[in-house]
N, C-alpha and C. Protein backbone atom coordinates (compact mmCIF):
# COMPACT_ATOMS: atom_id res chain seq x y z
N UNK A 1 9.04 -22.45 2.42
CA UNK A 1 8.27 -21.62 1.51
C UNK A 1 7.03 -21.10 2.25
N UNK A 2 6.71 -20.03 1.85
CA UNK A 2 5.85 -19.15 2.47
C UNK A 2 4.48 -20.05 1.61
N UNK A 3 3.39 -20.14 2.68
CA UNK A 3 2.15 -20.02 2.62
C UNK A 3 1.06 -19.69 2.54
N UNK A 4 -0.07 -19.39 2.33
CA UNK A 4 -1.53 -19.46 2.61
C UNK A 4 -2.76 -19.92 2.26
N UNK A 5 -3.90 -19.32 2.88
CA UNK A 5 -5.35 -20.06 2.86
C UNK A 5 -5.90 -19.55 1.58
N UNK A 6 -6.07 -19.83 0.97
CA UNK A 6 -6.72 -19.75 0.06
C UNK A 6 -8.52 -20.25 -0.53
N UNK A 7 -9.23 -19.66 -1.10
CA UNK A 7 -10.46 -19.97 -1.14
C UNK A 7 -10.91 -20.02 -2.65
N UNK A 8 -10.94 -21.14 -2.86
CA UNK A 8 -10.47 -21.62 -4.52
C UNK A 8 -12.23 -21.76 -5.42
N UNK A 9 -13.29 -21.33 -4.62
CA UNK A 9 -14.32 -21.65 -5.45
C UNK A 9 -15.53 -21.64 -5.10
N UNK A 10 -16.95 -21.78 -5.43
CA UNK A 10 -17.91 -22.00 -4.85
C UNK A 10 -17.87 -23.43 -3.90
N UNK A 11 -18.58 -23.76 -3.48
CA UNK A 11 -18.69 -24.89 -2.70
C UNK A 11 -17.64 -25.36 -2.65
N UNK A 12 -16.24 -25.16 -2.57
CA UNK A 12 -14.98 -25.29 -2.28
C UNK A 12 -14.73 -25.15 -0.92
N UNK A 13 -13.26 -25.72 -0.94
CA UNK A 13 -12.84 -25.06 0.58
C UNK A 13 -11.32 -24.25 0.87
N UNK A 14 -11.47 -24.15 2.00
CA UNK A 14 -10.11 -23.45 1.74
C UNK A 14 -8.68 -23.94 1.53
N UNK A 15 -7.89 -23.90 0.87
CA UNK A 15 -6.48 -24.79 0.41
C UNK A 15 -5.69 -24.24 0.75
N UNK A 16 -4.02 -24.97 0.97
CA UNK A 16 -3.49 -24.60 1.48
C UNK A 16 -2.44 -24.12 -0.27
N UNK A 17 -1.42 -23.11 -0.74
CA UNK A 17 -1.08 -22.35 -1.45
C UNK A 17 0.09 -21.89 -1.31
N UNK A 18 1.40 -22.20 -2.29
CA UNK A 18 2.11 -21.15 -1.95
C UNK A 18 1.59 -19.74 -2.37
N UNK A 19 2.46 -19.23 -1.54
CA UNK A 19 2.30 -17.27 -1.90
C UNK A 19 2.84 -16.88 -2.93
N UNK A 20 2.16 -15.95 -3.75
CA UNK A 20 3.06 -15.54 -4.71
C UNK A 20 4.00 -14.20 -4.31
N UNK A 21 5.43 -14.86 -5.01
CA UNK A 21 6.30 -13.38 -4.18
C UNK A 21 6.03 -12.42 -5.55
N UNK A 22 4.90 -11.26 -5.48
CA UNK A 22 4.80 -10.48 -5.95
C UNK A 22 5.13 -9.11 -5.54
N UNK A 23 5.43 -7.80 -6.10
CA UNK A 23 5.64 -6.38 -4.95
C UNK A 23 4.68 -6.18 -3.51
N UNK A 24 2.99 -6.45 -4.08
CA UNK A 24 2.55 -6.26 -3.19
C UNK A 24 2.78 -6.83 -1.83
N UNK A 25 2.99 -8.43 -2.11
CA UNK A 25 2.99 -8.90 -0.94
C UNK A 25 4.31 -8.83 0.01
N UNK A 26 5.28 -8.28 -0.68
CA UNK A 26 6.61 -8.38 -0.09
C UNK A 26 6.80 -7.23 0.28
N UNK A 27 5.98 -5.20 -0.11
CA UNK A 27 6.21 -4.38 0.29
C UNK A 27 4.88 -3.46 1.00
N UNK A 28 4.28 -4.33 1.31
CA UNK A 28 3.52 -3.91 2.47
C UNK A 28 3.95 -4.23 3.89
N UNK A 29 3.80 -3.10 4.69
CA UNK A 29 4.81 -3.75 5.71
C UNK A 29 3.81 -2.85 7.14
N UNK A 30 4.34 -3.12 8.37
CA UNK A 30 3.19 -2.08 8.94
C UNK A 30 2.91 -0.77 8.46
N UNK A 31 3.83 -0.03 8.71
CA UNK A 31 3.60 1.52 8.66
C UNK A 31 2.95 1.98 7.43
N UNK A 32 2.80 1.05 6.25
CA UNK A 32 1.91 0.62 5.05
C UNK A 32 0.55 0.92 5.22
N UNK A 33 0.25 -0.52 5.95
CA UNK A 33 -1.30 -0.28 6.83
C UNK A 33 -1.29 0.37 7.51
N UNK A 34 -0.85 1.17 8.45
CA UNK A 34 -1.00 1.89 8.89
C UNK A 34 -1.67 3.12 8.36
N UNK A 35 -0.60 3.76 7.95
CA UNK A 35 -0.63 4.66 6.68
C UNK A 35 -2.40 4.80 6.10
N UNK A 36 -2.64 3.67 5.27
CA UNK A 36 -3.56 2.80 4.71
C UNK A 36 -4.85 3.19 5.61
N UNK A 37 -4.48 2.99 6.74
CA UNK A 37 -6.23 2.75 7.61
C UNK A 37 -6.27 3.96 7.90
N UNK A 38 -5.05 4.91 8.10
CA UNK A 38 -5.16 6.13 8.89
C UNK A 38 -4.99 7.30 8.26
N UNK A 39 -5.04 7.43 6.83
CA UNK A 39 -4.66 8.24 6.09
C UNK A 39 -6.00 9.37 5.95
N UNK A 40 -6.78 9.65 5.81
CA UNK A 40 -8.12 10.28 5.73
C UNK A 40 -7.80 11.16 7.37
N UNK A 41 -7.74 10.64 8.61
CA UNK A 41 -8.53 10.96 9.81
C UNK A 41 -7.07 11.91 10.06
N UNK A 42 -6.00 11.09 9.82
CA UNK A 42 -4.32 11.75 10.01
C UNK A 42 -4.37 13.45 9.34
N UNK A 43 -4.54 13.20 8.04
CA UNK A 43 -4.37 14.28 6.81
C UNK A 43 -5.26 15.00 7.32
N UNK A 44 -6.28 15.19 7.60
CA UNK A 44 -7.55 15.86 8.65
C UNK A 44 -6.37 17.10 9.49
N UNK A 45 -5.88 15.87 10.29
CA UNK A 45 -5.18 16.91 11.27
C UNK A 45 -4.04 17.79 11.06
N UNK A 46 -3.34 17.23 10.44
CA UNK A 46 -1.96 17.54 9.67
C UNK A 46 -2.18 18.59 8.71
N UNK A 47 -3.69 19.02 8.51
CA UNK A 47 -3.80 20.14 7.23
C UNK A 47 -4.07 21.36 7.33
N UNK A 48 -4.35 21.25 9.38
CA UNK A 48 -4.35 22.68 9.74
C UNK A 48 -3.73 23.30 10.17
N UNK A 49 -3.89 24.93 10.60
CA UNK A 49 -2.22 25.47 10.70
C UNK A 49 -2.41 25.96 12.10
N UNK A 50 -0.97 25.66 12.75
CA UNK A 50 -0.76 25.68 13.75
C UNK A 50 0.32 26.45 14.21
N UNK A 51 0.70 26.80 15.47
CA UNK A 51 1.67 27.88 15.56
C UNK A 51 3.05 27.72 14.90
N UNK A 52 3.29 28.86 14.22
CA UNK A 52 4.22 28.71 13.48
C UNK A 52 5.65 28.07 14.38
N UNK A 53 6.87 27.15 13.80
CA UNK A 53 8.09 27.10 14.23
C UNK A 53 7.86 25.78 15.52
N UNK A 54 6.74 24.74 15.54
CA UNK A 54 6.72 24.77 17.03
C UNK A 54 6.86 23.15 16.62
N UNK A 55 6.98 22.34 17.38
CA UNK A 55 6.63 21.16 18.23
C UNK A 55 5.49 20.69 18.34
N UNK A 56 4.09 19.78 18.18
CA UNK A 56 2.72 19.84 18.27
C UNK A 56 2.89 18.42 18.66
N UNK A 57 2.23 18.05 19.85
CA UNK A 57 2.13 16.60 19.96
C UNK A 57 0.62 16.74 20.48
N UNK A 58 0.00 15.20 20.01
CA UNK A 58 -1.46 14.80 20.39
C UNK A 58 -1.33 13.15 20.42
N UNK A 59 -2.40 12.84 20.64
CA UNK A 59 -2.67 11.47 20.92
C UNK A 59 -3.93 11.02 19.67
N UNK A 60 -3.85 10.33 18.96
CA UNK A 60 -5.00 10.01 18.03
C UNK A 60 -5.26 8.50 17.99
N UNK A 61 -6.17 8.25 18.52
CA UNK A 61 -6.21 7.00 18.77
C UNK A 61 -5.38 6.15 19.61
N UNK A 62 -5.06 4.80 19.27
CA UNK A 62 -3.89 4.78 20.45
C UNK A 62 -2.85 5.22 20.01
N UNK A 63 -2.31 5.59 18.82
CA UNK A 63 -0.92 6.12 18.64
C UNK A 63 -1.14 7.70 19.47
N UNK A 64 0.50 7.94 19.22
CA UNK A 64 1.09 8.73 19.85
C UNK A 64 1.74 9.61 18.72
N UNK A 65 1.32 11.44 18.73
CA UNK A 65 1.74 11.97 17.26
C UNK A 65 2.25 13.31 17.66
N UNK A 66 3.48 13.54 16.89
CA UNK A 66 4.77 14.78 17.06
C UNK A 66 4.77 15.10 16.12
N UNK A 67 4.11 16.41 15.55
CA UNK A 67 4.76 16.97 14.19
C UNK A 67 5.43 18.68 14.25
N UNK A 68 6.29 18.85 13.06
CA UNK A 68 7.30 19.71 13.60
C UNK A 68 6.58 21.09 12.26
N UNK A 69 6.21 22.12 12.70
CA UNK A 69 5.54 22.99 11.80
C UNK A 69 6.84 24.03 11.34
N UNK A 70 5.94 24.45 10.06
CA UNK A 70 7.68 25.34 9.42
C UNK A 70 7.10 26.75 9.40
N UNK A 71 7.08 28.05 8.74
CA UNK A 71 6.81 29.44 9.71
C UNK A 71 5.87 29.84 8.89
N UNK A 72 5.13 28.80 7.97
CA UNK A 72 3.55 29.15 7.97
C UNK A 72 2.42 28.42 8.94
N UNK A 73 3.54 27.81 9.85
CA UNK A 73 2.26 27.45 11.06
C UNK A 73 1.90 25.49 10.30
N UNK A 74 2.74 25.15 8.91
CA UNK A 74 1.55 23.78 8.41
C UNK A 74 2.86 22.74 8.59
N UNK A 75 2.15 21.37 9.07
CA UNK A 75 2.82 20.45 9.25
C UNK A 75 4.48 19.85 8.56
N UNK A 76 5.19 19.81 8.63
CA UNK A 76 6.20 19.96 7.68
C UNK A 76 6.87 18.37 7.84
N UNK A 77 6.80 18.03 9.22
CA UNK A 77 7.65 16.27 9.68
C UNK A 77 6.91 15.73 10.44
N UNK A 78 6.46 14.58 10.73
CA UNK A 78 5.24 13.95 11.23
C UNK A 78 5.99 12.71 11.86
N UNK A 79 6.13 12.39 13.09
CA UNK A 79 6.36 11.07 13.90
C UNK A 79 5.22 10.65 14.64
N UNK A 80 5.02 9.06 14.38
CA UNK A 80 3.98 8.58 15.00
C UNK A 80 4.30 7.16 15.17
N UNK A 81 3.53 6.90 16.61
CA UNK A 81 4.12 5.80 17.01
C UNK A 81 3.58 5.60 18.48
N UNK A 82 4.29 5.31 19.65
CA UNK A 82 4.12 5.19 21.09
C UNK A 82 5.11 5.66 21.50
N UNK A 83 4.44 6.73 22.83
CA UNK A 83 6.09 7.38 23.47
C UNK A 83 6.14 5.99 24.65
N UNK A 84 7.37 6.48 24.74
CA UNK A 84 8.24 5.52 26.04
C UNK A 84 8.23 5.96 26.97
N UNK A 85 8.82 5.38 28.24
CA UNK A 85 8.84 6.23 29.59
C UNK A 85 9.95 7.49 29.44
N UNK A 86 11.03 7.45 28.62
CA UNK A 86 11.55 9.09 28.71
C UNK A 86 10.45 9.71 27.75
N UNK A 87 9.89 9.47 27.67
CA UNK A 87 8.64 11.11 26.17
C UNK A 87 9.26 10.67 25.06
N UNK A 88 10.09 9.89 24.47
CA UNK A 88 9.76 10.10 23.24
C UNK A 88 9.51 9.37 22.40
N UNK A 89 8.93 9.50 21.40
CA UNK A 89 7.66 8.77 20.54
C UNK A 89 8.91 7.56 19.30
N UNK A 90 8.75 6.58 19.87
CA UNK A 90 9.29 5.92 18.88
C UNK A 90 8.17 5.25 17.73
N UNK A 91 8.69 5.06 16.46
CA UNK A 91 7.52 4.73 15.75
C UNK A 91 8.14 5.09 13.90
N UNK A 92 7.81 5.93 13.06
CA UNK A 92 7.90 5.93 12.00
C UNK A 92 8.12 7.56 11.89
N UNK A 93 8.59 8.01 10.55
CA UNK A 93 8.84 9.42 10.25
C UNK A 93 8.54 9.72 9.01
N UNK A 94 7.62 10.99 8.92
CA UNK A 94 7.73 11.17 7.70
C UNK A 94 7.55 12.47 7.23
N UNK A 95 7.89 12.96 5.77
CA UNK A 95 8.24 14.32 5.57
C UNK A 95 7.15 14.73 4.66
N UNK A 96 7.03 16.03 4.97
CA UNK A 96 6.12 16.69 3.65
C UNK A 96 6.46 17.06 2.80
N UNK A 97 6.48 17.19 1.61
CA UNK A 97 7.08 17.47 0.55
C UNK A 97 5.87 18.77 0.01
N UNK A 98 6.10 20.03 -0.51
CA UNK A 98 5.42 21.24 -0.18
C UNK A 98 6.22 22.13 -1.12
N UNK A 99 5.03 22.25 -2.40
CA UNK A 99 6.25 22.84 -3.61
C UNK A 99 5.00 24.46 -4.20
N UNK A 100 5.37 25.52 -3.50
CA UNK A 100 4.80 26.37 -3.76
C UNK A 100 5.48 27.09 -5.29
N UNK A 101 4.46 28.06 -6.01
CA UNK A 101 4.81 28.91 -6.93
C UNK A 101 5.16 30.11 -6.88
N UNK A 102 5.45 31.06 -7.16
CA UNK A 102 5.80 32.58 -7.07
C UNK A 102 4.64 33.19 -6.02
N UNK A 103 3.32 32.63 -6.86
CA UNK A 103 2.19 33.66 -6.04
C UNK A 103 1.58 32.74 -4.55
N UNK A 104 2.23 31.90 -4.13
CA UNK A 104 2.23 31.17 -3.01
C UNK A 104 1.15 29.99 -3.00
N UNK A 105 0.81 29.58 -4.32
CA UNK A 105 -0.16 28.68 -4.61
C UNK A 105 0.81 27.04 -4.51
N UNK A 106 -0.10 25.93 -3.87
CA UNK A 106 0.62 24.68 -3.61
C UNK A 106 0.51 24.16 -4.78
N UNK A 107 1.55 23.64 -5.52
CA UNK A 107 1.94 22.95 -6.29
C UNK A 107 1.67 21.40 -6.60
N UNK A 108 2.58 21.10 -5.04
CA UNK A 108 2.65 19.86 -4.82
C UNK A 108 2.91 19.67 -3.17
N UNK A 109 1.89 18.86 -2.96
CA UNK A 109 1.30 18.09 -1.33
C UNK A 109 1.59 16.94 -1.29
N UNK A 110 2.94 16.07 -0.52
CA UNK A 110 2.53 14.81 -0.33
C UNK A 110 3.41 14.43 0.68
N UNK A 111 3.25 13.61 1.14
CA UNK A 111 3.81 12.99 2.82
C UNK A 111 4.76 11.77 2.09
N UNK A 112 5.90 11.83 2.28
CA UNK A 112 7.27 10.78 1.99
C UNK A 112 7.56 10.32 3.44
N UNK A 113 7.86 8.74 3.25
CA UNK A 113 8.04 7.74 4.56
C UNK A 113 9.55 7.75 4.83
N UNK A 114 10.09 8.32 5.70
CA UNK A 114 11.22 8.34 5.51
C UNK A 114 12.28 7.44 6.60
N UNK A 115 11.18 6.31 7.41
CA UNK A 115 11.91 4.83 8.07
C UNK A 115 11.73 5.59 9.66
N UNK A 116 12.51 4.53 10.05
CA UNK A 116 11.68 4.55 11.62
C UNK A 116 12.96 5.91 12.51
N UNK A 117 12.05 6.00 12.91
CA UNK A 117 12.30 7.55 13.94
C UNK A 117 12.11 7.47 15.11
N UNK A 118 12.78 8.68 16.15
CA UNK A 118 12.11 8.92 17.46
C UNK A 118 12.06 9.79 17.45
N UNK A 119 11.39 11.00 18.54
CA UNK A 119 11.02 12.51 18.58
C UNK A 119 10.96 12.87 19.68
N UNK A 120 11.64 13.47 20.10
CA UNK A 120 11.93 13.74 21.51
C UNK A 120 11.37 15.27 21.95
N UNK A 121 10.35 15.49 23.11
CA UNK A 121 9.70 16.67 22.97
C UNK A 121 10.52 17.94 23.36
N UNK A 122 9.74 18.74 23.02
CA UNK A 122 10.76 19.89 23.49
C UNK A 122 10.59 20.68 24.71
């Protein structure tokens, strides 16, 4: 059975606990935190537009980041992770989801995790 420390009180100390198997603790997973710590500085970058149709790789921090733009130039598939010695970025994938109206106004903005990926440059 799974464990932890627990801190049960004032002038207490720390105990030892099972875990409770709740969602949180069973579906946080890296790319979670990840996600989590990097979501603000990521979305930053990912929100500007870039040449339409292309390939965009950068380095942000220590990860390693490939996103694939659609022919308004804005982020559309996002891999991030560490490249390998052939270039390509193994790590996580994920999609934009991008729901415009008649008069080209965004609807709906949001980044879907769609499991682990590689991206091979072009």
């Amino acid at each position: 059975m799974a464990h932890r420390l627990r801190y049960t009180g004032y002038n207490s100390t720390l105990t030892k606990q099972p875990a409770e198997q709740s969602c949180s603790n069973t579906y946080k997973t890296a790319h979670h935190k990840l996600m989590a710590m990097l979501k603000q500085p990521i979305l930053k970058i990912l929100n500007k537009i870039y040449q339409p149709d292309a390939l965009v790789e950068m380095k942000f921090k220590c990860y390693d980041l490939a996103f694939k733009t659609d022919r308004k130039g804005r982020a559309i598939l996002l891999f991030i992770g560490k490249k390998d010695a052939t270039g390509q970025i193994k790590g996580e994938r994920y999609a934009r989801r991008l729901l415009e109206n008649t008069e080209g106004i965004v609807l709906k903005d949001h980044w879907d995790h769609k499991g682990k990926a590689t991206a091979q440059p072009s």
